[in-house]
N, C-alpha and C. Protein backbone atom coordinates (compact mmCIF):
# COMPACT_ATOMS: atom_id res chain seq x y z
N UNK A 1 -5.41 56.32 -69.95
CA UNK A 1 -5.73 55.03 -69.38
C UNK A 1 -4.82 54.00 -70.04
N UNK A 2 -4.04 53.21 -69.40
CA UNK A 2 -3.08 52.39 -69.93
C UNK A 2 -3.68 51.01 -69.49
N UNK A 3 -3.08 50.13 -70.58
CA UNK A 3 -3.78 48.84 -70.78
C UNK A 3 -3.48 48.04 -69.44
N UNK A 4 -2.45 48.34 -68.50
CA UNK A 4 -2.22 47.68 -67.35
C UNK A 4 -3.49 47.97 -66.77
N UNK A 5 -3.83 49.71 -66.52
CA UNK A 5 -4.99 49.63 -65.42
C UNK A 5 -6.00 48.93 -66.11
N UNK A 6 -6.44 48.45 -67.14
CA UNK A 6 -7.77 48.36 -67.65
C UNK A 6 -7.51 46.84 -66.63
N UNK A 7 -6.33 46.29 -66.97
CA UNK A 7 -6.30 44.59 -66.96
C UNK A 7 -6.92 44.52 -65.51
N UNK A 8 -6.03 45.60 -64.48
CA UNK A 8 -5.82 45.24 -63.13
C UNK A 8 -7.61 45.17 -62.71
N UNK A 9 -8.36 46.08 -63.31
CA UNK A 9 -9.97 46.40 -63.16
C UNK A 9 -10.31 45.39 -63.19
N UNK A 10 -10.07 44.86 -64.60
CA UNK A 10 -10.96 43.70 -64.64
C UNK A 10 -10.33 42.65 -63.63
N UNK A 11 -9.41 42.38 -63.70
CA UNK A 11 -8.93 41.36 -62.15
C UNK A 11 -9.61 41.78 -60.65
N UNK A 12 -9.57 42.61 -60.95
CA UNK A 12 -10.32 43.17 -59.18
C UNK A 12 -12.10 43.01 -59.48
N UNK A 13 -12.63 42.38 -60.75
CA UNK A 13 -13.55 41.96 -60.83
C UNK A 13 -14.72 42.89 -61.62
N UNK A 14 -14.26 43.75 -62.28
CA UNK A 14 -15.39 44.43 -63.35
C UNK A 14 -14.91 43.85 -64.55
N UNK A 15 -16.17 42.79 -65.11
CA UNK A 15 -15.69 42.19 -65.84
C UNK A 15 -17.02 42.55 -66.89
N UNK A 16 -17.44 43.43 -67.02
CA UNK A 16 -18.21 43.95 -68.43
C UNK A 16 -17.84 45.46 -68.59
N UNK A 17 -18.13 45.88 -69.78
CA UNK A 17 -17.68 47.18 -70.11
C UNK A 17 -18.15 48.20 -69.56
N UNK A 18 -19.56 48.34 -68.76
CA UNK A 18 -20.06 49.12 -68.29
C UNK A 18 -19.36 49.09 -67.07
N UNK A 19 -19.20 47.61 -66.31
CA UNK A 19 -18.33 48.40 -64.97
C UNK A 19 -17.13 48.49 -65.00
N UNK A 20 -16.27 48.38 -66.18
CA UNK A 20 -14.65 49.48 -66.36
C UNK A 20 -15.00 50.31 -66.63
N UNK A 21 -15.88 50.78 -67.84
CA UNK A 21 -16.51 52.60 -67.95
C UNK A 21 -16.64 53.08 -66.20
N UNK A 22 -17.18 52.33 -66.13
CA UNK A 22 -17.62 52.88 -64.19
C UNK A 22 -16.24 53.45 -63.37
N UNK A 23 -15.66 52.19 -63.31
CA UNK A 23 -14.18 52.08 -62.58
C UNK A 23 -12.98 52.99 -63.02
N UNK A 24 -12.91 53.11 -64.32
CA UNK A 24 -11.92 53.12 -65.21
C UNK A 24 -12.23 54.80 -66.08
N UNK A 25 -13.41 54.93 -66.07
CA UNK A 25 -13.25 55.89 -67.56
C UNK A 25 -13.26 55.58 -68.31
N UNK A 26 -12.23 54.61 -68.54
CA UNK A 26 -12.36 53.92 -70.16
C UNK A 26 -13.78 54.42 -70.63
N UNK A 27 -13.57 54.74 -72.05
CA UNK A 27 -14.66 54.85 -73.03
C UNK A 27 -15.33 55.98 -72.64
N UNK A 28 -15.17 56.98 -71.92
CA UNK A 28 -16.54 57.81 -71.88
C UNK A 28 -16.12 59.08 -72.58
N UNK A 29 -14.67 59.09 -73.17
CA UNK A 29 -14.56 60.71 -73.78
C UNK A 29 -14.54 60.09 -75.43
N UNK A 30 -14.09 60.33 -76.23
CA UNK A 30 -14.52 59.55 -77.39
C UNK A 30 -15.03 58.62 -78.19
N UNK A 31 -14.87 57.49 -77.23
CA UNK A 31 -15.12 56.33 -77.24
C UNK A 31 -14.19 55.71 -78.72
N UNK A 32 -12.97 55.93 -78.96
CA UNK A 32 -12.47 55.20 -80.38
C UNK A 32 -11.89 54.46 -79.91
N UNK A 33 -11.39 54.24 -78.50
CA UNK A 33 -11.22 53.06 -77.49
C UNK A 33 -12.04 51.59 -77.12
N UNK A 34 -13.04 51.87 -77.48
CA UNK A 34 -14.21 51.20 -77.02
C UNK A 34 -13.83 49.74 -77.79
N UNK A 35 -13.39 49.32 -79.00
CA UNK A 35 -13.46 48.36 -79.56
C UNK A 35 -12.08 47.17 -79.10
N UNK A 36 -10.73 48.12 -78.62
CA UNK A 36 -10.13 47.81 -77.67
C UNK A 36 -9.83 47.56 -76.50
N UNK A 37 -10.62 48.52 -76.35
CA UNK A 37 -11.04 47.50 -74.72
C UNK A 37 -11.41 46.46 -74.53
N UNK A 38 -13.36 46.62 -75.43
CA UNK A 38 -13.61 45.23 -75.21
C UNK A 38 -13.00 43.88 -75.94
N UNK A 39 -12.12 44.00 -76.89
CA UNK A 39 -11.36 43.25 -76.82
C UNK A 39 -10.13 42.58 -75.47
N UNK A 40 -9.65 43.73 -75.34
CA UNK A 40 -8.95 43.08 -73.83
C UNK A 40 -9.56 42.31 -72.81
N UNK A 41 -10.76 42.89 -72.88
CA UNK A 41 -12.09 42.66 -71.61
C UNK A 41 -12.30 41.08 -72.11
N UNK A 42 -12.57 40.69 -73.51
CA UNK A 42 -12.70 39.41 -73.59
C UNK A 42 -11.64 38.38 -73.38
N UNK A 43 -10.24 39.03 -73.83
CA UNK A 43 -8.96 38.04 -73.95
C UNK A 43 -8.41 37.98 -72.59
N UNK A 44 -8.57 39.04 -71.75
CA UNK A 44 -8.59 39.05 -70.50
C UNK A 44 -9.38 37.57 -69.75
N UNK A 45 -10.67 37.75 -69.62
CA UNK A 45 -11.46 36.94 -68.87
C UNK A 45 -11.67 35.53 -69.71
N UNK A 46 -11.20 35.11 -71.00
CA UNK A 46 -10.77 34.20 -71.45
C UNK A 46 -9.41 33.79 -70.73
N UNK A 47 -8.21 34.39 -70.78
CA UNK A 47 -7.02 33.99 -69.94
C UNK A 47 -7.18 33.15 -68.31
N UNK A 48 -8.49 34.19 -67.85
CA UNK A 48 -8.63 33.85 -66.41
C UNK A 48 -9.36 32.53 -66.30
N UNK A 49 -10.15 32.30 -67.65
CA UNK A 49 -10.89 30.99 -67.49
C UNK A 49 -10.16 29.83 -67.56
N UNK A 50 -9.04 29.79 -68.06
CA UNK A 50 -8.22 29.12 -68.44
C UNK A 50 -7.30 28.26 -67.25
């Protein structure tokens, strides 16, 4: 999973972690991802508020 698709997810509007886990995968095989994501997930939808 590359940080483009995570971004494009959340632009197409899953904007909590459960619905990129949904969309994405992200996070469901190890989860040592998980703390990076939701970082993106926040700096992401901070950018968009902007």
């Amino acid at each position: 999973m590359s940080e483009e698709e995570i971004v494009s997810s959340i632009r197409r509007g899953n904007d909590t972690l459960g619905k990129l886990m949904q969309d994405t995968l992200c996070c469901t095989g190890c989860g040592t991802c998980r703390g990076k994501v939701t970082k993106l997930l926040a700096d992401t939808l901070a950018t968009r508020a902007e």
